[in-house]
PDB file of N, CA and C in Angstrom:
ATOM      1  N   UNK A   1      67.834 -25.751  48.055  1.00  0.00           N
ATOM      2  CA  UNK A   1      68.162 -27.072  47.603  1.00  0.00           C
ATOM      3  C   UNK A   1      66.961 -27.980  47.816  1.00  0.00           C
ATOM      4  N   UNK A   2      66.704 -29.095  47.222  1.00  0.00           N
ATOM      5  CA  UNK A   2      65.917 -29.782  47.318  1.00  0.00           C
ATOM      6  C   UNK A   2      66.310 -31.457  46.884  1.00  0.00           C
ATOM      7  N   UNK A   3      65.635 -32.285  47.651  1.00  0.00           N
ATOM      8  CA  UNK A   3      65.748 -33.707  47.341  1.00  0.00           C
ATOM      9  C   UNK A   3      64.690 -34.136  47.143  1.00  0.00           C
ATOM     10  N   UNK A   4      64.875 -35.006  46.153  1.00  0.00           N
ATOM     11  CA  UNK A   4      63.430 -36.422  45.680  1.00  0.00           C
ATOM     12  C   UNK A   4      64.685 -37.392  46.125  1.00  0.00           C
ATOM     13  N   UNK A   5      63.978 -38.565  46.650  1.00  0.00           N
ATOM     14  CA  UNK A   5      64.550 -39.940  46.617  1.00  0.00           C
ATOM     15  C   UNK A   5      62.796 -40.873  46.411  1.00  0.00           C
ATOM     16  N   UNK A   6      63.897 -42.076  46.503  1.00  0.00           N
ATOM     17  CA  UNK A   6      62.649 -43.272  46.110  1.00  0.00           C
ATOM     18  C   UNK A   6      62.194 -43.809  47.429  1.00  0.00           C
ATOM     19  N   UNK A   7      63.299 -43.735  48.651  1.00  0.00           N
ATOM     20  CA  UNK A   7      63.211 -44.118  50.018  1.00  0.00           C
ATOM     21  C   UNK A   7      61.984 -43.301  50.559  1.00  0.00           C
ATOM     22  N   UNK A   8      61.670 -44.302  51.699  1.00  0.00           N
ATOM     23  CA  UNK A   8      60.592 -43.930  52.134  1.00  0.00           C
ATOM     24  C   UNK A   8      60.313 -44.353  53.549  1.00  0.00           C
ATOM     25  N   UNK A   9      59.646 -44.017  54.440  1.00  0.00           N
ATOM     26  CA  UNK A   9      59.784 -44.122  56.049  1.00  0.00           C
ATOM     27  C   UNK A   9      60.874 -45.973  56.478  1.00  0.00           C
ATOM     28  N   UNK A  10      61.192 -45.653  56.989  1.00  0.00           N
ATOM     29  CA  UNK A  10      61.214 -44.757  57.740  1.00  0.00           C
ATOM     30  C   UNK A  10      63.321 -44.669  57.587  1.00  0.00           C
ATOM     31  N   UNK A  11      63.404 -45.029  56.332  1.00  0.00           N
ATOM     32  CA  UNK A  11      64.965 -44.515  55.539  1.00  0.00           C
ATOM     33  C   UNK A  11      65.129 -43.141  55.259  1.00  0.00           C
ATOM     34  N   UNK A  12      63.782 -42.443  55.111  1.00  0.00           N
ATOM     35  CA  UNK A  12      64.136 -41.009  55.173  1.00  0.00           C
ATOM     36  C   UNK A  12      64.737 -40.238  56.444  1.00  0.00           C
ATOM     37  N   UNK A  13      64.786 -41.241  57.699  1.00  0.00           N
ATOM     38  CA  UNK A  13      65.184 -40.360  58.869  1.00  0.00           C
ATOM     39  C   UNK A  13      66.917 -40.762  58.593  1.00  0.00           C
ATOM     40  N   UNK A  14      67.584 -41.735  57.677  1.00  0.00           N
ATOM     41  CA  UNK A  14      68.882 -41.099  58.031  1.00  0.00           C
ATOM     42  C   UNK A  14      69.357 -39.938  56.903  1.00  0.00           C
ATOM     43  N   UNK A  15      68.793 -40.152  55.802  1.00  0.00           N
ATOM     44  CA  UNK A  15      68.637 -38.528  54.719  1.00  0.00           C
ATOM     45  C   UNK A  15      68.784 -37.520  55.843  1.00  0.00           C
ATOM     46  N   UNK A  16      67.532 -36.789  56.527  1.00  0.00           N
ATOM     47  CA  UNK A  16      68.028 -36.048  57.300  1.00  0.00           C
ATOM     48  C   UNK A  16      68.846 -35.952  58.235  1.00  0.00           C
ATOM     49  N   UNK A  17      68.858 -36.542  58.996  1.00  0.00           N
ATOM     50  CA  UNK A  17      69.979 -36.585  60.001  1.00  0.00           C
ATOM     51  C   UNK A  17      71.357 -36.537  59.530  1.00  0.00           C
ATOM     52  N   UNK A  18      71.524 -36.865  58.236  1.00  0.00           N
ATOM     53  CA  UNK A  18      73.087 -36.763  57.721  1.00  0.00           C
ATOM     54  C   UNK A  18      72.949 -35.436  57.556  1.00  0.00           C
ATOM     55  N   UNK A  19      71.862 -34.677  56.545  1.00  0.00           N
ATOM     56  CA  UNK A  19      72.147 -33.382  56.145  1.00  0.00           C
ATOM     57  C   UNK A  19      72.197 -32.413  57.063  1.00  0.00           C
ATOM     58  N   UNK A  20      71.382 -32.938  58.554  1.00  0.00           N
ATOM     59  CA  UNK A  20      71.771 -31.688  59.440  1.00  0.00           C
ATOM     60  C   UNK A  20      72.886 -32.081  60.344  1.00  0.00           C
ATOM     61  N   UNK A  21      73.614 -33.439  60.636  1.00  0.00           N
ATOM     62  CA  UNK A  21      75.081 -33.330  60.991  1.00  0.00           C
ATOM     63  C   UNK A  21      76.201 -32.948  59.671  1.00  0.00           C
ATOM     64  N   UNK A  22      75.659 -32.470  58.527  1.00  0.00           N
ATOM     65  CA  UNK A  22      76.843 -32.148  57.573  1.00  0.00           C
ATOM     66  C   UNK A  22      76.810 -30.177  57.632  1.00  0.00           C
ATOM     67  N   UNK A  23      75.302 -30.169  57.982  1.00  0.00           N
ATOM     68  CA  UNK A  23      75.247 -28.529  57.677  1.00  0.00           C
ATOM     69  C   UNK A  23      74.391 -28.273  56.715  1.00  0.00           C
ATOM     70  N   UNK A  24      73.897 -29.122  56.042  1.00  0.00           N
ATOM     71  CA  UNK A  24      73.206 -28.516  54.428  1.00  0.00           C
ATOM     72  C   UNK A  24      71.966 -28.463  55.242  1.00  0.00           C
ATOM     73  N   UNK A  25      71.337 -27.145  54.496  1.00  0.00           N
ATOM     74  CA  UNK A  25      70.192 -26.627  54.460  1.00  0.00           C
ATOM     75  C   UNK A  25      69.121 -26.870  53.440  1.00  0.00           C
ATOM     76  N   UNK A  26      68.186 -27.862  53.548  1.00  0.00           N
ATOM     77  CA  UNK A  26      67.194 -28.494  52.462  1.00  0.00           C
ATOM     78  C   UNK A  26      65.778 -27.287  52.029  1.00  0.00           C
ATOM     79  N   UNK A  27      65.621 -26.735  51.127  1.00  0.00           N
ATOM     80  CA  UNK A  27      64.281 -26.263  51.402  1.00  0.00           C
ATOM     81  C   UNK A  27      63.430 -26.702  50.885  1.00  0.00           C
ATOM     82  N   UNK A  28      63.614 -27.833  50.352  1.00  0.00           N
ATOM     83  CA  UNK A  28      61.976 -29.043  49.801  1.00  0.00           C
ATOM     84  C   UNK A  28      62.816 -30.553  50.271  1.00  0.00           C
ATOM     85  N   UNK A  29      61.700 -31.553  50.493  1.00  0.00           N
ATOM     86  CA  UNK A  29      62.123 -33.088  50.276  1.00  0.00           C
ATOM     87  C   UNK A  29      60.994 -33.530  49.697  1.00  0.00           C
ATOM     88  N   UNK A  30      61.170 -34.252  48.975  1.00  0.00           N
ATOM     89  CA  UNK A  30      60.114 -35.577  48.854  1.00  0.00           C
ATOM     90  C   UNK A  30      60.438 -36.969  48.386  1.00  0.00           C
ATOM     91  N   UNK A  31      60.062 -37.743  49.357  1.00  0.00           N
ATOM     92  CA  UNK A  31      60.461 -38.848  49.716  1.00  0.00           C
ATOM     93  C   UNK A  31      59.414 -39.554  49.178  1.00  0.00           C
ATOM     94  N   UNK A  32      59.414 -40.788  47.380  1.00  0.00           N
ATOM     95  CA  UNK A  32      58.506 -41.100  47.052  1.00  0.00           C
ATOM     96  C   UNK A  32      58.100 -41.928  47.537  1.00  0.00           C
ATOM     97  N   UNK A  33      58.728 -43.023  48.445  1.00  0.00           N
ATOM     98  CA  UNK A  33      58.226 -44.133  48.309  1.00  0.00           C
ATOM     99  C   UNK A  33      57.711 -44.903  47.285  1.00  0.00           C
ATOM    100  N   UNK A  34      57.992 -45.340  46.351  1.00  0.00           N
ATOM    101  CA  UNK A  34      57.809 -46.072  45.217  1.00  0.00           C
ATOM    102  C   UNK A  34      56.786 -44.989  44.162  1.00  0.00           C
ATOM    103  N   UNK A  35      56.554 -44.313  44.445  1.00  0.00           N
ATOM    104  CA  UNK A  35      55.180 -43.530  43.227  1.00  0.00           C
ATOM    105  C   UNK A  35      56.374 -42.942  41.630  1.00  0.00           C
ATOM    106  N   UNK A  36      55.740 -42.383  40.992  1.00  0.00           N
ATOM    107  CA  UNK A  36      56.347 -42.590  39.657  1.00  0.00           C
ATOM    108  C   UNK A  36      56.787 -41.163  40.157  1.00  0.00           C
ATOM    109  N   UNK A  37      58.165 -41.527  39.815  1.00  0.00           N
ATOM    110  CA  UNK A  37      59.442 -40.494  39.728  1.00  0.00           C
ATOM    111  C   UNK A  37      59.397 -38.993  38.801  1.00  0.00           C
ATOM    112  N   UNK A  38      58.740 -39.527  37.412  1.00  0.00           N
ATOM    113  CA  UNK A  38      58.723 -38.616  36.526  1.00  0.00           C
ATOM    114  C   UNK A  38      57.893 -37.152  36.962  1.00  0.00           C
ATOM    115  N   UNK A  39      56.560 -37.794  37.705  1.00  0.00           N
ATOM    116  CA  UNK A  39      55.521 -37.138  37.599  1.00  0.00           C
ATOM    117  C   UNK A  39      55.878 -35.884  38.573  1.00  0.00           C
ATOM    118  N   UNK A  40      56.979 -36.331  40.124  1.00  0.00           N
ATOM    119  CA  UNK A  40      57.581 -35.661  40.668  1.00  0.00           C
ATOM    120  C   UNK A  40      58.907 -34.386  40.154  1.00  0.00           C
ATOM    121  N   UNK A  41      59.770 -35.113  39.608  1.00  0.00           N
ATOM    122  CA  UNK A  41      60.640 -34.484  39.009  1.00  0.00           C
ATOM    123  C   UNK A  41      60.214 -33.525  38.062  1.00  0.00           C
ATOM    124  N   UNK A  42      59.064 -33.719  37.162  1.00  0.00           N
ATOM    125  CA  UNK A  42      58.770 -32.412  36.371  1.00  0.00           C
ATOM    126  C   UNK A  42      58.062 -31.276  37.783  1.00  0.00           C
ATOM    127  N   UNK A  43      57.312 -31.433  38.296  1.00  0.00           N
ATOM    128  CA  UNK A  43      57.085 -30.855  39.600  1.00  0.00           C
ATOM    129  C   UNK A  43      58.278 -29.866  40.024  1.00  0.00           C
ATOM    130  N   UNK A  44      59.355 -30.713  40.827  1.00  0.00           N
ATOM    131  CA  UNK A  44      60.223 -30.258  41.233  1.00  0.00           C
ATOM    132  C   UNK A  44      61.417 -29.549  40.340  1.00  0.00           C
ATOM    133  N   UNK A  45      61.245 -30.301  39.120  1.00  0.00           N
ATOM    134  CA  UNK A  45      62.531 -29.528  38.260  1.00  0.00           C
ATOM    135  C   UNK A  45      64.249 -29.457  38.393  1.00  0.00           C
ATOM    136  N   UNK A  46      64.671 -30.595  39.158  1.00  0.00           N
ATOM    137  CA  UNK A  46      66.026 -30.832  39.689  1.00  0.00           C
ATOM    138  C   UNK A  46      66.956 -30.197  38.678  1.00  0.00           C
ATOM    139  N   UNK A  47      68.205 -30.061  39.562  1.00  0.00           N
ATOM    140  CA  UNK A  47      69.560 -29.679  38.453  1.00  0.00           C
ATOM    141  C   UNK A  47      69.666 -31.149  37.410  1.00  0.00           C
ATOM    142  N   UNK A  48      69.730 -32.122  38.692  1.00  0.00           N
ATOM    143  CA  UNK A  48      70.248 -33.451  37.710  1.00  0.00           C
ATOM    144  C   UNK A  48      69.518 -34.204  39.466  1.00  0.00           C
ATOM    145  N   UNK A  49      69.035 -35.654  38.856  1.00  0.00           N
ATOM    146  CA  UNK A  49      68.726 -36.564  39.433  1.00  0.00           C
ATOM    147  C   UNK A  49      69.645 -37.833  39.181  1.00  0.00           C
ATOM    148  N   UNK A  50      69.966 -38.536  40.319  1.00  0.00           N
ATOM    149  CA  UNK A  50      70.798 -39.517  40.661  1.00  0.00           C
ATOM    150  C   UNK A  50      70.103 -40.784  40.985  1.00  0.00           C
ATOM    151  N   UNK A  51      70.209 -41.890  40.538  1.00  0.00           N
ATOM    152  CA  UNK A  51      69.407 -42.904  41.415  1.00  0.00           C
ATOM    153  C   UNK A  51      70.165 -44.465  40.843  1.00  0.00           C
ATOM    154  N   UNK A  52      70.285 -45.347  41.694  1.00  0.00           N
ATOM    155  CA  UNK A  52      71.057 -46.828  41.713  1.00  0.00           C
ATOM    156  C   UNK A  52      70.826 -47.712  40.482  1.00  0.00           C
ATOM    157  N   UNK A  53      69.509 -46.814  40.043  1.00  0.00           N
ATOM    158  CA  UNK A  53      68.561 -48.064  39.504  1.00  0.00           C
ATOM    159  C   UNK A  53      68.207 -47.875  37.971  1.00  0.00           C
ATOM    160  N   UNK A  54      69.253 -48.574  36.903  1.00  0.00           N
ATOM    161  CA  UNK A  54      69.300 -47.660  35.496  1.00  0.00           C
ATOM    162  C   UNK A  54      67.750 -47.463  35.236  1.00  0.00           C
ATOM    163  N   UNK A  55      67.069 -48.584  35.245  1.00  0.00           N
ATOM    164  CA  UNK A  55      65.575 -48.397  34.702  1.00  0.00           C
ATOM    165  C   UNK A  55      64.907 -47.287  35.116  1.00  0.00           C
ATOM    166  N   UNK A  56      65.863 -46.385  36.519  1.00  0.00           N
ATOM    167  CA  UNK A  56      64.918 -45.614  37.197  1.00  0.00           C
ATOM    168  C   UNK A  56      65.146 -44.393  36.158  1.00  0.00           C
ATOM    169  N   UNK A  57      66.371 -44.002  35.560  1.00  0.00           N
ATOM    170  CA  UNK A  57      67.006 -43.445  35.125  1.00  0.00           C
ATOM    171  C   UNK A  57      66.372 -42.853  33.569  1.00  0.00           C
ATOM    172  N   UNK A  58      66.375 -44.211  32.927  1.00  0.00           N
ATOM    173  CA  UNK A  58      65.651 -44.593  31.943  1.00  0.00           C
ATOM    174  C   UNK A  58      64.363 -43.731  31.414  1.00  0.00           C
ATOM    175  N   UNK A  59      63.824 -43.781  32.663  1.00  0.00           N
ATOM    176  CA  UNK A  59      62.163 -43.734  32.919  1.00  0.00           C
ATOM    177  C   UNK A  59      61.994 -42.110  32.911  1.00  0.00           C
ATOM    178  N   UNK A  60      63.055 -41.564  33.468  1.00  0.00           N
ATOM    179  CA  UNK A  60      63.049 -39.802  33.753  1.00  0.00           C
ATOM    180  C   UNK A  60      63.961 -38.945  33.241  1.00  0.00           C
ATOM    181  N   UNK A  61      64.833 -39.392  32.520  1.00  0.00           N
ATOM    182  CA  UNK A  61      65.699 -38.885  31.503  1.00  0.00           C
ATOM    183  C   UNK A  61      65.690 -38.164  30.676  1.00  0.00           C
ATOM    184  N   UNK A  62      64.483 -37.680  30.259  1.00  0.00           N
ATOM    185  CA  UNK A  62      63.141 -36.893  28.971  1.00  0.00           C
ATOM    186  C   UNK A  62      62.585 -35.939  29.982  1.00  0.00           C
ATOM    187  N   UNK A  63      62.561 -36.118  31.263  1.00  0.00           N
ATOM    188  CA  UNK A  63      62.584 -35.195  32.306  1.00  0.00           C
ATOM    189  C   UNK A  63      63.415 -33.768  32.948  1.00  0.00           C
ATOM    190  N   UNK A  64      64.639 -34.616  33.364  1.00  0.00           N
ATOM    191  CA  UNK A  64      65.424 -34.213  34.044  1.00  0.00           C
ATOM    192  C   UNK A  64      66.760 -34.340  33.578  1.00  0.00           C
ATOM    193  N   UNK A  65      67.974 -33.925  33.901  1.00  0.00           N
ATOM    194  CA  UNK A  65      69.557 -34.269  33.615  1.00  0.00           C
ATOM    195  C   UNK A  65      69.376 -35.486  34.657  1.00  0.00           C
ATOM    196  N   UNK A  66      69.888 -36.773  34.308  1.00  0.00           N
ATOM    197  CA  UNK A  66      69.913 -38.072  35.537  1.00  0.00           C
ATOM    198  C   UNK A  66      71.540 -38.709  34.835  1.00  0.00           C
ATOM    199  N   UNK A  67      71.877 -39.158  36.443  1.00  0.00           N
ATOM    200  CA  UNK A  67      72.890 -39.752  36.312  1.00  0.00           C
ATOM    201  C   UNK A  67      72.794 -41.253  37.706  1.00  0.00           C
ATOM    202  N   UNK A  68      73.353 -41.818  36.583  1.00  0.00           N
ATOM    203  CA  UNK A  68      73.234 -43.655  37.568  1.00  0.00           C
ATOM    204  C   UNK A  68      74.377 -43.450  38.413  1.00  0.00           C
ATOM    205  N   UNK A  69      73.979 -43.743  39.744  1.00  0.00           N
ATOM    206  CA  UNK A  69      75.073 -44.177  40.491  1.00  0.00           C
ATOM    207  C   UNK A  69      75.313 -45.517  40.628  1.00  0.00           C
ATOM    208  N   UNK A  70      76.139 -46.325  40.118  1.00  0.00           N
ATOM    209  CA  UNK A  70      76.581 -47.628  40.292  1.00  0.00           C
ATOM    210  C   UNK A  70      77.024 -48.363  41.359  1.00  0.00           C
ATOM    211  N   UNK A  71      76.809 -48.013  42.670  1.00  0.00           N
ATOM    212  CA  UNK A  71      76.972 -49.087  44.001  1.00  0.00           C
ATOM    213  C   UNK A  71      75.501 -49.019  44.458  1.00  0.00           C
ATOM    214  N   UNK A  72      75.691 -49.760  45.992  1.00  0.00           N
ATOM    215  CA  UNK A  72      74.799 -49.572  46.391  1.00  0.00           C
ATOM    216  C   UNK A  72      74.088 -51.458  46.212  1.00  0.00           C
ATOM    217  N   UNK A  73      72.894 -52.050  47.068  1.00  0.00           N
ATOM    218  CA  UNK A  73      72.627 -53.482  47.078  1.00  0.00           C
ATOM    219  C   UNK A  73      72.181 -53.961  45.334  1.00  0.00           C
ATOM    220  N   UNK A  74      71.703 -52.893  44.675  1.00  0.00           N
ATOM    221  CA  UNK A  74      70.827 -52.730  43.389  1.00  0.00           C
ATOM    222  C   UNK A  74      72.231 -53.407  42.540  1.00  0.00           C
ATOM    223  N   UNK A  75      73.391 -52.799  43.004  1.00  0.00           N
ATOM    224  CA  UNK A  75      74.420 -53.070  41.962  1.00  0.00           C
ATOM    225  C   UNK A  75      75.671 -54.167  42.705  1.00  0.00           C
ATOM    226  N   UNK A  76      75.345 -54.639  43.383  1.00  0.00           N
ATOM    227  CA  UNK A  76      76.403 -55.388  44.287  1.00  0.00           C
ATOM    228  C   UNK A  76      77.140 -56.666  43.117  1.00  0.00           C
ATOM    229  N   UNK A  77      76.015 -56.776  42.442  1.00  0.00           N
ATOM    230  CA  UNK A  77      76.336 -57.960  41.443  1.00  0.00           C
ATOM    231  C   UNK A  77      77.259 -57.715  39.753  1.00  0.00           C
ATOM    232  N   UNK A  78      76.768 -56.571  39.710  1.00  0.00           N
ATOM    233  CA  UNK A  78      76.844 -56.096  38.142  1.00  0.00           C
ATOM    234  C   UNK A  78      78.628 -55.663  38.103  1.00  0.00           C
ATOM    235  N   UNK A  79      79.205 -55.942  37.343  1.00  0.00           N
ATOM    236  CA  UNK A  79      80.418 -55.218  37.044  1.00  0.00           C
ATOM    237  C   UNK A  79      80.852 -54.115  36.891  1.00  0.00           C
ATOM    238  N   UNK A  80      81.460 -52.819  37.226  1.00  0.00           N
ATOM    239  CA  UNK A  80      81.777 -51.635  37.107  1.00  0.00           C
ATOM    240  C   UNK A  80      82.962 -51.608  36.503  1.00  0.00           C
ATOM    241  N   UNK A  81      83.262 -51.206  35.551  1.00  0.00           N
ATOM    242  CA  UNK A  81      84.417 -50.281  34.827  1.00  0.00           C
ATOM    243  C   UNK A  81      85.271 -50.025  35.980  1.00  0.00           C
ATOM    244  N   UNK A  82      86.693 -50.103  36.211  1.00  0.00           N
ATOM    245  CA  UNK A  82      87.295 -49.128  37.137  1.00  0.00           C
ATOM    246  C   UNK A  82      87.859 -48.156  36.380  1.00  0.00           C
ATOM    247  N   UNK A  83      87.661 -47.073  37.678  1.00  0.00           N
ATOM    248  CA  UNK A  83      88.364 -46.147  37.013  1.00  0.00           C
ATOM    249  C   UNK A  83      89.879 -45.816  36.110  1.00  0.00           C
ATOM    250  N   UNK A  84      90.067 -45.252  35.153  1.00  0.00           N
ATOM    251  CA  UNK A  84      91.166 -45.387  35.043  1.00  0.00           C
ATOM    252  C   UNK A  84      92.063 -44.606  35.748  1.00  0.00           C
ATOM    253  N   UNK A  85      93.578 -44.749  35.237  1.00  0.00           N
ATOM    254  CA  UNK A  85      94.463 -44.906  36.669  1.00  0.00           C
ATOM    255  C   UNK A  85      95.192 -43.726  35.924  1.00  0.00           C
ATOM    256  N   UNK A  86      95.447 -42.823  37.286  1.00  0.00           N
ATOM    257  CA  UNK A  86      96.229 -41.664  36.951  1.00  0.00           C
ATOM    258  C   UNK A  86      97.803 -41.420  37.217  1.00  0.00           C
ATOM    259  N   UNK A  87      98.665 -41.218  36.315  1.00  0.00           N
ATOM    260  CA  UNK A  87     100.036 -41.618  36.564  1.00  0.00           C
ATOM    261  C   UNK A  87     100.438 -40.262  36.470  1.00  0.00           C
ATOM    262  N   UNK A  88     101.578 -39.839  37.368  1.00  0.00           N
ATOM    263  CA  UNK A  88     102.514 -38.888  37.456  1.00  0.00           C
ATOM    264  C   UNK A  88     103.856 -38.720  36.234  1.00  0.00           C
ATOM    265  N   UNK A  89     103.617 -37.843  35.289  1.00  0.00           N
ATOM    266  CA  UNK A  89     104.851 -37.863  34.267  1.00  0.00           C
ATOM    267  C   UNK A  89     105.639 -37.254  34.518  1.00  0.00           C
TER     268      UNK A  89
END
């Protein structure tokens, strides 16, 4: 498994620390700190990339499979769709 994020020191120490109190076993990271996403992701070659930030999305999409995650401070403002609602027939 492997992770790219955009975070960078010293936010990468709770990345790990979650993955080794959950159990997952990482065998690459890279933690860009702001450098261009694309140039990484063709590098790395992800299943699908995730990130808060549509423009980030935007930018690497011609890349990679990416999907926006919509919370998070990036989206605190913007409106989300709720989900729709599942009823018992």
């Amino acid at each position: 498994m492997s992770i790219a994020t955009a975070r960078n020191t010293p936010a990468h120490e709770r990345v790990v620390t979650t993955l080794i109190m959950l159990g997952i076993r990482v065998d690459e990271a890279f933690f860009s700190g702001g450098i261009d996403k694309g140039r990484v992701l063709k590098v790395l070659r992800p299943h699908i990339f995730f990130d808060d930030q549509v423009s980030h999305i935007e930018g690497v999409s011609s890349v990679s499979p990416s999907a926006h995650v919509p919370f998070g401070v990036t989206n605190m403002n913007q409106a989300v769709s709720p989900s729709p609602k599942v009823t018992n027939s």
